[in-house]
Protein backbone atom coordinates (compact mmCIF):
# COMPACT_ATOMS: atom_id res chain seq x y z
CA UNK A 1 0.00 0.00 0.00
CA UNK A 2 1.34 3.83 -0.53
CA UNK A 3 0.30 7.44 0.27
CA UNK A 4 0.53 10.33 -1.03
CA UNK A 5 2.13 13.10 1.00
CA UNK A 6 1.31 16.63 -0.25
CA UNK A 7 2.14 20.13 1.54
CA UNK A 8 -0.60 22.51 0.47
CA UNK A 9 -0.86 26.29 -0.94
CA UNK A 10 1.53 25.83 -3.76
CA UNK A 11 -0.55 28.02 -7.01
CA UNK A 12 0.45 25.44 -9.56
CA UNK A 13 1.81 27.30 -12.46
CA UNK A 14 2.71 25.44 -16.36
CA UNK A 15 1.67 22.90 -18.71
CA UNK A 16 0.43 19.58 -18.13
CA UNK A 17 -0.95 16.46 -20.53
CA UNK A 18 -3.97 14.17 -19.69
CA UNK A 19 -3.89 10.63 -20.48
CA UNK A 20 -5.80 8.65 -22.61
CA UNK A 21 -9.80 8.48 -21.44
CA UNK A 22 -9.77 5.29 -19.19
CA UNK A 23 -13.65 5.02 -19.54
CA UNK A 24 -12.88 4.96 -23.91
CA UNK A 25 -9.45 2.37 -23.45
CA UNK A 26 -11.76 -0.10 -21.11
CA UNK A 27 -14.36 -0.79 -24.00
CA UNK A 28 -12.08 -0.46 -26.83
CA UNK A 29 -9.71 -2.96 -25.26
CA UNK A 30 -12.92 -5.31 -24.90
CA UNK A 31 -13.87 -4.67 -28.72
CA UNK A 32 -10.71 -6.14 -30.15
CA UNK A 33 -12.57 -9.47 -29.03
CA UNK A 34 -14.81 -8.79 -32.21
CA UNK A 35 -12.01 -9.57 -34.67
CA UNK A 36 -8.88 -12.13 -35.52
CA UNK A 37 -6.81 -9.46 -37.29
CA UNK A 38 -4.39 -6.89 -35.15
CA UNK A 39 -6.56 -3.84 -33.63
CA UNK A 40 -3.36 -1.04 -32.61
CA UNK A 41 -4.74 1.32 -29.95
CA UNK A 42 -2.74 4.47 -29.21
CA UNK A 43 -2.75 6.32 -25.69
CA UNK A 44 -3.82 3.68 -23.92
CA UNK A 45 -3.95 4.92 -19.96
CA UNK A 46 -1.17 3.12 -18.28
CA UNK A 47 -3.38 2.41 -15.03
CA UNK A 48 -4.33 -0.17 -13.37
CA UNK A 49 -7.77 -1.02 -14.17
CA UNK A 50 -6.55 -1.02 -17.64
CA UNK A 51 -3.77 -3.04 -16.90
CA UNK A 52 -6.50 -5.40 -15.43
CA UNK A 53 -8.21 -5.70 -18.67
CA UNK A 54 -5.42 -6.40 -20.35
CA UNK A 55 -4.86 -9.26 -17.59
CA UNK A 56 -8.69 -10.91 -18.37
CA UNK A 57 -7.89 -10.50 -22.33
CA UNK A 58 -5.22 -12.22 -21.83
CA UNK A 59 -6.68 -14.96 -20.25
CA UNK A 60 -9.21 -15.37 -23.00
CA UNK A 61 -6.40 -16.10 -25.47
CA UNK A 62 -5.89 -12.23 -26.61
CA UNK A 63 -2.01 -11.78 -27.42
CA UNK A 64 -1.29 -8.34 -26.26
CA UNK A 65 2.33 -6.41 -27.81
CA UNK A 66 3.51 -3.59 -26.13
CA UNK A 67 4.76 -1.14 -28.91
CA UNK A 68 5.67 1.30 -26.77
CA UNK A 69 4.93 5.27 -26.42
CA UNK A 70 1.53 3.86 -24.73
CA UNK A 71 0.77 2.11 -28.01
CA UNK A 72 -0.71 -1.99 -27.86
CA UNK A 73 -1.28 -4.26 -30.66
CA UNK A 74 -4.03 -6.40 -29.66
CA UNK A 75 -4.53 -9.86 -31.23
CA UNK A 76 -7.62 -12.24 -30.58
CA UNK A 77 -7.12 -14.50 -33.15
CA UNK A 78 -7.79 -17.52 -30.93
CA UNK A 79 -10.46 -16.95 -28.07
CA UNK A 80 -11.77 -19.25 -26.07
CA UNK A 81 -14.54 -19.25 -23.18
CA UNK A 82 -11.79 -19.32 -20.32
CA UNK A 83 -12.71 -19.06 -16.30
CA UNK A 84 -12.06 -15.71 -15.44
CA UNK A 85 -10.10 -15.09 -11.96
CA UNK A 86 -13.05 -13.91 -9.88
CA UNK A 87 -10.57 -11.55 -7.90
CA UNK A 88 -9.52 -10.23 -10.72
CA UNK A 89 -12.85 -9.83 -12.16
CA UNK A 90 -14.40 -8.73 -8.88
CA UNK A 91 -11.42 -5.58 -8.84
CA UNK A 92 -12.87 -3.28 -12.09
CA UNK A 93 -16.20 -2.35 -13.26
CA UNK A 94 -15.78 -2.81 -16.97
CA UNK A 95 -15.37 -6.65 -16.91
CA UNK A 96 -18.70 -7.00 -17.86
CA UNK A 97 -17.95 -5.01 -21.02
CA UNK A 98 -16.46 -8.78 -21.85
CA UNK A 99 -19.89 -10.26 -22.59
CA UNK A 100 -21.23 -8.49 -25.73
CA UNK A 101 -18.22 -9.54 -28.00
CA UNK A 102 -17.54 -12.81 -26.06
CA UNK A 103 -21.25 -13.36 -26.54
CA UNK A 104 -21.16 -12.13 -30.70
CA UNK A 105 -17.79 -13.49 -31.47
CA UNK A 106 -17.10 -17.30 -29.48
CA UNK A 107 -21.23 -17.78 -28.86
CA UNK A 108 -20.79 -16.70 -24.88
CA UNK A 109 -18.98 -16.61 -21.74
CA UNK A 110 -18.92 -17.25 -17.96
CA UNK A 111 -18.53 -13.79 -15.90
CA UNK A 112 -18.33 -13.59 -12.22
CA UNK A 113 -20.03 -10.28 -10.86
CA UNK A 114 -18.21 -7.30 -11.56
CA UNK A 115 -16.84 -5.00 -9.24
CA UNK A 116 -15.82 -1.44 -9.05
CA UNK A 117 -16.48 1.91 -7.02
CA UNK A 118 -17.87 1.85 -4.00
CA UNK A 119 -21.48 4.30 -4.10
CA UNK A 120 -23.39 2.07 -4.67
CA UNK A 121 -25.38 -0.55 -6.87
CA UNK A 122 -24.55 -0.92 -9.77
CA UNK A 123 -27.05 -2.61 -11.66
CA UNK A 124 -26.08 -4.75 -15.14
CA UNK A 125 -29.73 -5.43 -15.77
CA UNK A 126 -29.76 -3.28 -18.66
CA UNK A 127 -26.86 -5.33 -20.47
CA UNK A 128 -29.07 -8.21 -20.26
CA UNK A 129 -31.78 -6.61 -20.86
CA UNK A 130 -30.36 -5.95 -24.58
CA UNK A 131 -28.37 -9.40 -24.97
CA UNK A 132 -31.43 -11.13 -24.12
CA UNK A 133 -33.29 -8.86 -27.31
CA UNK A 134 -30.79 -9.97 -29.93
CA UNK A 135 -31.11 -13.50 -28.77
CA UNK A 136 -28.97 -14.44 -26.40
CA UNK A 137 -29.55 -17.16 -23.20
CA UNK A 138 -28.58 -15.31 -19.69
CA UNK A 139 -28.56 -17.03 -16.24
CA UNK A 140 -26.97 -16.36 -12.93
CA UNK A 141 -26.14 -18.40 -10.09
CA UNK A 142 -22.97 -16.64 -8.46
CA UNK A 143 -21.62 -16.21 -11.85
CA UNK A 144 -23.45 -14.77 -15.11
CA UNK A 145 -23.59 -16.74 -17.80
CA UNK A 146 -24.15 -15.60 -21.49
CA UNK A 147 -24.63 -17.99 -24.17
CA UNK A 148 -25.88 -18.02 -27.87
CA UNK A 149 -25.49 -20.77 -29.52
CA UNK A 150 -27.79 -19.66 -32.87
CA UNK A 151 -25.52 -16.29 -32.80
CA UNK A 152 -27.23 -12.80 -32.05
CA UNK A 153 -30.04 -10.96 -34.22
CA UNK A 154 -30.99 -8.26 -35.03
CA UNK A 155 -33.77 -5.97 -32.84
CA UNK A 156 -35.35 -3.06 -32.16
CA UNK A 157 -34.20 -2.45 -28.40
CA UNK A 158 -35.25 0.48 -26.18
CA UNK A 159 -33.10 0.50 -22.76
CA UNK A 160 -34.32 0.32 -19.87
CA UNK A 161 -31.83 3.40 -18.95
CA UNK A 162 -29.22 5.10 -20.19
CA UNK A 163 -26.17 2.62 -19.05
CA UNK A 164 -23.11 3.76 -20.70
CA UNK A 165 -21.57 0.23 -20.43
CA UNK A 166 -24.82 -1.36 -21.34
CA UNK A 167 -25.31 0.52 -24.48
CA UNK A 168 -21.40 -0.11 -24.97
CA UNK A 169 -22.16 -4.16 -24.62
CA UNK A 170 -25.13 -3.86 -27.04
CA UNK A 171 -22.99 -2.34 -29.87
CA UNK A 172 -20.39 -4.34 -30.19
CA UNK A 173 -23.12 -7.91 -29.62
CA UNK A 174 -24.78 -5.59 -31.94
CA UNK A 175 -22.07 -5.52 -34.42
CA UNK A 176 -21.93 -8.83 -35.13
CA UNK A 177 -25.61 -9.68 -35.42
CA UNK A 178 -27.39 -10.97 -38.11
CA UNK A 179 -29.76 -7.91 -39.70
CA UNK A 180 -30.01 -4.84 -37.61
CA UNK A 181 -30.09 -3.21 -34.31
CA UNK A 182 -31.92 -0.42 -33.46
CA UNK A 183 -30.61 0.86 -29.39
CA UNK A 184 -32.73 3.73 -28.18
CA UNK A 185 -32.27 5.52 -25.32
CA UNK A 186 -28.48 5.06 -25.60
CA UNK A 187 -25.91 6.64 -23.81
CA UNK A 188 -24.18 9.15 -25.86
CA UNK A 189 -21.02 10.16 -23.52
CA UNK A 190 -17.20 11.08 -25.19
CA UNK A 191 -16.23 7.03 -24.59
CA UNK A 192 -19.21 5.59 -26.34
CA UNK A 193 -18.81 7.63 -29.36
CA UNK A 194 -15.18 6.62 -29.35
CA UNK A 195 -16.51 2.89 -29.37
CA UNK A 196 -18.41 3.93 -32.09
CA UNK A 197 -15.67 5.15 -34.13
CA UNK A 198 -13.13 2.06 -33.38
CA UNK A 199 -15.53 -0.28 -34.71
CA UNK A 200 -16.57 1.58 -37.49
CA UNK A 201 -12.90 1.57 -38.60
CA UNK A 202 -12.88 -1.64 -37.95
CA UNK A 203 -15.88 -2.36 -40.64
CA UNK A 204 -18.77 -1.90 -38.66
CA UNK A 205 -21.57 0.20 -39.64
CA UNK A 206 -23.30 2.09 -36.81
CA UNK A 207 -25.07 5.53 -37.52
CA UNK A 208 -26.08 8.39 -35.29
CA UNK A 209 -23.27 8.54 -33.25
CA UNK A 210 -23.44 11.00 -30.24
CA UNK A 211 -27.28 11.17 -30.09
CA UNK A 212 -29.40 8.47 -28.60
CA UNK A 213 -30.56 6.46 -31.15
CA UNK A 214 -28.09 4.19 -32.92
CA UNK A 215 -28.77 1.95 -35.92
CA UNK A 216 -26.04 -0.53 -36.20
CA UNK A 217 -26.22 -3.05 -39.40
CA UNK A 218 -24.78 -6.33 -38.23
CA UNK A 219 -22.14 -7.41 -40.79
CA UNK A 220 -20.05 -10.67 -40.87
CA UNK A 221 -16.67 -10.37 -39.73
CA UNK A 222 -14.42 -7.08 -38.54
CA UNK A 223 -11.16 -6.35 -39.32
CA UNK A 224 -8.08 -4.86 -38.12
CA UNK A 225 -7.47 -1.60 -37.66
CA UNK A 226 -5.79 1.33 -35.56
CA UNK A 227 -7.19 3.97 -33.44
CA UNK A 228 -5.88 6.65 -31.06
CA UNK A 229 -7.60 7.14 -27.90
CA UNK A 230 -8.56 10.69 -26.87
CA UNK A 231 -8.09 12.86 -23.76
CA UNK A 232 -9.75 11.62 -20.58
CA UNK A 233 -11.37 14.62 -19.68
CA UNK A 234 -12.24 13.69 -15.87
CA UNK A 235 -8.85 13.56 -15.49
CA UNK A 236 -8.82 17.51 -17.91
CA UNK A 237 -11.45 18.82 -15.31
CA UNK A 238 -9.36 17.69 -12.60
CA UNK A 239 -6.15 19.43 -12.86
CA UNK A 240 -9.02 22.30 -14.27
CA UNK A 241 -9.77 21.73 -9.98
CA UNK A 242 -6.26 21.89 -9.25
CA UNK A 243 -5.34 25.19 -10.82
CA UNK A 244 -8.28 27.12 -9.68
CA UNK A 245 -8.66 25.91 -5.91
CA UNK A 246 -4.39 26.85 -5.64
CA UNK A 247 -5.03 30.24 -7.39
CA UNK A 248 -2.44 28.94 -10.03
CA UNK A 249 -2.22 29.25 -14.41
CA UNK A 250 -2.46 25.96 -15.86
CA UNK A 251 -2.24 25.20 -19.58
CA UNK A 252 -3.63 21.77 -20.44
CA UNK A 253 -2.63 20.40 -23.79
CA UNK A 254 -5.11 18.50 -25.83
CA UNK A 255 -7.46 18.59 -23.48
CA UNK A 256 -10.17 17.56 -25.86
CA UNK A 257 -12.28 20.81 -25.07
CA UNK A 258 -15.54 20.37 -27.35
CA UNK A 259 -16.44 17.79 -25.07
CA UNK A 260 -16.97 20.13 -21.63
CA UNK A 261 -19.78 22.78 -23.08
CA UNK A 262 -21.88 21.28 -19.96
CA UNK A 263 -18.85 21.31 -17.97
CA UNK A 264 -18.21 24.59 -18.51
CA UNK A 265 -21.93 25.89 -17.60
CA UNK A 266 -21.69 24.31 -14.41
CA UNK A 267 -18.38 25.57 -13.59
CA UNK A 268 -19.35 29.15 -14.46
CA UNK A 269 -21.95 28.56 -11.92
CA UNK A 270 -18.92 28.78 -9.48
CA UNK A 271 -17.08 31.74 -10.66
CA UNK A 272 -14.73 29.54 -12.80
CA UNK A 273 -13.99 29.60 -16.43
CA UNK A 274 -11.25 29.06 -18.52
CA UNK A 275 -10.10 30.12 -22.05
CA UNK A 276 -10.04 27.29 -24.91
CA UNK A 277 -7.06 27.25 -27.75
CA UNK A 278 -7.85 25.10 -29.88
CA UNK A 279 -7.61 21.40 -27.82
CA UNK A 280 -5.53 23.67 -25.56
CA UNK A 281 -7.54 24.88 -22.05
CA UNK A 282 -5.56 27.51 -20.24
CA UNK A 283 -7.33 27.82 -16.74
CA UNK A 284 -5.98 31.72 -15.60
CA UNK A 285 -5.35 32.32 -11.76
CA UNK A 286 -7.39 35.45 -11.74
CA UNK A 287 -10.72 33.75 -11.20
CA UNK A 288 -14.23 35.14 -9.86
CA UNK A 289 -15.02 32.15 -7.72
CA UNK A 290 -18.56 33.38 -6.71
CA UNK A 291 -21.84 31.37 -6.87
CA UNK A 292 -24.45 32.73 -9.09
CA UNK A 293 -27.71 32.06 -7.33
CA UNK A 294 -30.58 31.18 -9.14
CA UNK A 295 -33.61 33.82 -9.55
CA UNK A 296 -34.61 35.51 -6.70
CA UNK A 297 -31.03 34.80 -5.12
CA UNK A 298 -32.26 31.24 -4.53
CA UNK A 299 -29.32 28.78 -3.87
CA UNK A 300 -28.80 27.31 -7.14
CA UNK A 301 -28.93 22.94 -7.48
CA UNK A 302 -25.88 21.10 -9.44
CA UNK A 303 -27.72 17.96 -10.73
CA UNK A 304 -26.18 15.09 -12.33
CA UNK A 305 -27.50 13.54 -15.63
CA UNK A 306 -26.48 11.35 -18.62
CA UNK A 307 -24.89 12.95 -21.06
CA UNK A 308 -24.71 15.71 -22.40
CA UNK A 309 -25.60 16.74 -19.00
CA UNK A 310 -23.11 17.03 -15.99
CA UNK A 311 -21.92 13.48 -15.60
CA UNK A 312 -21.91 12.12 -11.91
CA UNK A 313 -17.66 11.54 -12.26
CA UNK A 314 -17.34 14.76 -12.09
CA UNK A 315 -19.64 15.90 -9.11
CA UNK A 316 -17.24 15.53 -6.50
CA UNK A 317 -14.64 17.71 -7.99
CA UNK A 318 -17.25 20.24 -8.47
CA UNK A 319 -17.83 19.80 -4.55
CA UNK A 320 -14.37 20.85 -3.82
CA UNK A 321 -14.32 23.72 -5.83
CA UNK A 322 -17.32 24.68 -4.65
CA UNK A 323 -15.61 25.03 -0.93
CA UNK A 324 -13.85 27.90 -2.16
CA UNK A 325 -16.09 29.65 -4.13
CA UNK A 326 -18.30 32.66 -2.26
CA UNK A 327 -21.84 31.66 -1.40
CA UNK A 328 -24.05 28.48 -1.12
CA UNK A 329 -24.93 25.73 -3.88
CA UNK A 330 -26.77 22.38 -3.74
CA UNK A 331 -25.42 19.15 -5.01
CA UNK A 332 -27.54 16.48 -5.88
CA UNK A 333 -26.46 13.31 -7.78
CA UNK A 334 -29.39 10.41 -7.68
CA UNK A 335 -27.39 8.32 -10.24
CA UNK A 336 -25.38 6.90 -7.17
CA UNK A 337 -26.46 6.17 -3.18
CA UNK A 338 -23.21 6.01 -1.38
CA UNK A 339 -21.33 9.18 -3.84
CA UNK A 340 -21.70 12.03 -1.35
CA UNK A 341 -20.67 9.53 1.47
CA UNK A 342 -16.97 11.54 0.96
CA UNK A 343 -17.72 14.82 1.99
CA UNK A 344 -17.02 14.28 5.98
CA UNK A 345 -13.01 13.98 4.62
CA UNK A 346 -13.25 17.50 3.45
CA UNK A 347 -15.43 18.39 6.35
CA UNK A 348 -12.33 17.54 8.26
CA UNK A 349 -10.07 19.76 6.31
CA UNK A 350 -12.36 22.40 7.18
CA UNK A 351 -14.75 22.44 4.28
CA UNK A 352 -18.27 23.72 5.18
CA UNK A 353 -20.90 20.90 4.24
CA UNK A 354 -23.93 19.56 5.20
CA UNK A 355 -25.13 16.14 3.93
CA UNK A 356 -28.59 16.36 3.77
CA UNK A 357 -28.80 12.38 2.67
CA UNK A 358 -27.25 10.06 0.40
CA UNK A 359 -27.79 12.10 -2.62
CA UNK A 360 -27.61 15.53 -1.76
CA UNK A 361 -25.28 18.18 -0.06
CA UNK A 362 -24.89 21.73 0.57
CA UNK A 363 -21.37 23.62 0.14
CA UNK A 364 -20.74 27.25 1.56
CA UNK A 365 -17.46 28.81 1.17
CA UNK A 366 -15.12 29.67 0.65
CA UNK A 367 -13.74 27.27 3.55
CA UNK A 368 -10.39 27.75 4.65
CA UNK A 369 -8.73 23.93 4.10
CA UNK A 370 -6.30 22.58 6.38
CA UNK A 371 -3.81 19.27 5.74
CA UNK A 372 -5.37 16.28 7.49
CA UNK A 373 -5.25 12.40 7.28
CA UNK A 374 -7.59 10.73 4.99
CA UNK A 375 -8.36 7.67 3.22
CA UNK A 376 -9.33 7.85 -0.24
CA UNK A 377 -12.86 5.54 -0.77
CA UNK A 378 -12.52 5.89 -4.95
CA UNK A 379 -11.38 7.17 -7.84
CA UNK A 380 -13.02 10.43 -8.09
CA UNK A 381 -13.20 11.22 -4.40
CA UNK A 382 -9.44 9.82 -3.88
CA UNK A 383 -8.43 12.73 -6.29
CA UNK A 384 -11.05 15.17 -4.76
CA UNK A 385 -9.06 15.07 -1.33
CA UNK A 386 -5.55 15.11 -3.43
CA UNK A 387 -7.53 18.41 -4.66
CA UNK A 388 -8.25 19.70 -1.43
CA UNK A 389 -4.87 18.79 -0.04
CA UNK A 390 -3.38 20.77 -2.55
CA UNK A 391 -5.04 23.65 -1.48
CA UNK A 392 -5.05 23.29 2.06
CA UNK A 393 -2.44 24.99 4.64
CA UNK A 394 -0.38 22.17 6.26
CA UNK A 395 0.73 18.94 5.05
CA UNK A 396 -1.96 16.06 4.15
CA UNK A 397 -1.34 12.34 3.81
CA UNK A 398 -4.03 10.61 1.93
CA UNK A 399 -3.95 7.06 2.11
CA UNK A 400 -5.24 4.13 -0.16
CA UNK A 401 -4.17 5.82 -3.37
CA UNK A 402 -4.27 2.44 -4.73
CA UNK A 403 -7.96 3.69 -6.05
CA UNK A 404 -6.34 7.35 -7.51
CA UNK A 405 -3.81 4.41 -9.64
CA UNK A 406 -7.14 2.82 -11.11
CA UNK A 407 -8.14 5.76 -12.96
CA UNK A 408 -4.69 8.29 -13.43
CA UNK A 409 -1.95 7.77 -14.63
CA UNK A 410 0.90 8.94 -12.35
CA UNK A 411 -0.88 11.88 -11.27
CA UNK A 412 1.87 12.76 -8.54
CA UNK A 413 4.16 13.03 -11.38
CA UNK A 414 1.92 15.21 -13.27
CA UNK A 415 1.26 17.38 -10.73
CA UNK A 416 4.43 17.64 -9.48
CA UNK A 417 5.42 18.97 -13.52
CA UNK A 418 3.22 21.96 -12.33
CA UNK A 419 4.42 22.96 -9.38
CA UNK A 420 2.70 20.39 -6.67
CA UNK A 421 4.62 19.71 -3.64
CA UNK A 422 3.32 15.95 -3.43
CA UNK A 423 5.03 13.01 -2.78
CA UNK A 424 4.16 9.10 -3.15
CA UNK A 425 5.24 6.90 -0.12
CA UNK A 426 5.06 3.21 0.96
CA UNK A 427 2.89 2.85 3.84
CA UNK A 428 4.62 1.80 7.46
């Protein structure tokens, strides 16, 4: 186990590069299943839930080359229905995303439950939901089990919600079906349309990418192909948290910025904005950091939706800026139960919150933040307190950063490029 070890109120002043989106590298790893010729994916996230991946694809008879520069050459010429580890399995979300090509391409696999994040349930009723449509057999007893023997057909599907990787399972089953799929109510978010994209290159034929209906015409066989992976921007809006709550100038390079327009509303809604060059964001240290209240000075509500709304990665970040911007806003994320179940960390630090349930919170600032010792619970709120330690006034250790590994990619190094005073340290 390590820790990170960071001594606050350093502005963070430079440039810095994101890595490649973990939520696009997860499901484009998974859709190399679809095909026996070579699929080369550029930028792939060195992390570890990627790494994990990797590990199960492996397993299922994937040969994997590292190329270098972040670049794999992924190989499933010979898959087979292997027993996933269940640790293994158990340790990321996305190894479900293994059952729609497993499913279209070898006629099905065994999958023990998936794991993940911590806020919550995470219901994968929606992946069946869609498998089941095109054809395929699904049963659970400890394990899921997806078969289809006859191969998958083609359907008119409307989801039972907007899953991102549900929709992502039903387009690449999808691809390989016989006639075609019709998926409405699909999730539309950055990583999905990047799906999209690979397996169109790859010779699939899906239209109406990036809105919620998608027609995908099953064809026979995919081929190789390459594809580079784009900017994560969670991991963008992050260090866009870093520079504002240390009153630093950041430049982030390809940051990818047509995808935060939503981002960007909510954000103003703080007193934070940022100029865009190109893919360049340069986040300026003079910021207004004020809450706009609603009409009639009401306190205003920051609401989670599926996309293009404000996505529920990104509320607690918003939470942290939002202890040092003037005046009072309400959180509210219903996507996730246990989400919010963070905020007594930065309540520690000195943030002022009030957790009004599960799924909702009030934030008044600005809070004066002080370092303190904290455990990080997940991704997103493990990089929320590395946030807040960075701004605080002391030193902070924040333990079980094993979680901050599954989703960036040496962020201590990163941040350290910009001026961070933070440190990574085995634990005692």
């Amino acid at each position: 186990m390590e820790k990170f070890i960071i001594e606050g109120g350093v502005p963070l002043s430079g440039e810095i590069t994101p890595s490649g989106n973990k939520n696009a590298a997860l499901p484009l790893l998974a859709a190399c299943l679809l095909t026996e010729e070579p699929v080369t994916l550029h930028n792939v996230p060195q992390i570890r839930d990627v790494l994990d991946m990797r590990r199960m694809l492996e397993s299922l008879g994937v040969e994997v080359a590292d190329l270098g520069n972040r670049t794999w050459r992924l190989t499933a010429r010979n898959v087979r229905g292997a027993d996933l580890d269940p640790d293994l399995s158990r340790r990321i979300r996305a190894s479900i995303l293994l059952a729609g090509p497993m499913t279209a391409r070898a006629g099905g696999i065994k999958l023990p439950p998936p794991g993940g994040d911590v806020i919550g349930r995470r219901r994968v009723d929606t992946h069946i939901w869609a498998l089941r449509h095109m054809g395929a057999e699904v049963s659970y007893d400890r394990s899921f089990e997806f078969t289809a023997v006859h191969g998958l057909k083609g359907a008119d599907i409307l989801l039972d919600e907007a899953s991102v990787t549900g929709t992502e399972n039903a387009v690449m089953a999808a691809s390989l079906a016989r006639g075609t799929v019709i998926l409405r109510n699909a999730a539309s978010e950055p990583h999905v349309q990047e799906l999209c994209h690979l397996l169109n290159t790859l010779g699939a034929k899906i239209d109406g990418i990036g809105s919620n209906t998608l027609h995908i015409e099953g064809v026979e066989r995919l081929h190789g192909g390459e594809f580079t992976i784009g900017a994560d921007y969670l991991e963008v809006v992050s260090f866009i948290g870093a520079a504002v709550m240390t009153r630093g100038s950041v430049r982030i390079r390809n940051a990818g910025a047509h995808y935060l327009g939503m981002v960007r509303i909510v954000f103003n809604r703080l007193g934070v904005d940022w100029q865009t060059e190109g893919e360049d964001i340069f986040v300026p240290a003079d910021q207004r950091l004020e809450v706009e209240p609603d009409l009639g000075n009401a306190i205003p509500e920051i609401k989670t939706n599926i996309w293009p709304a404000f996505p529920t990665d990104l509320m607690s970040i918003a939470i942290a800026v939002a202890t040092q911007s003037r005046g009072s806003v309400l959180f509210h994320d219903w996507m996730y139960p246990s989400r919010m179940f963070f905020t007594d960390k930065l309540v520690s630090m000195g943030a002022q919150i009030v957790l009004c349930d599960p799924h909702r919170c009030i934030v008044t600032g600005p809070a004066r933040l002080f370092g303190e010792k904290v455990e990080s619970p997940d991704i997103r709120a493990g990089m929320t307190l590395v946030l807040a330690a960075l701004a605080a006034q002391g030193t902070s250790t924040i333990r079980n950063i094993n979680q901050v590994d599954r989703g960036y990619e040496n962020v201590d190094g990163k941040l350290r490029s910009i001026g961070a005073r933070i440190e990574r340290q085995k634990e005692q």
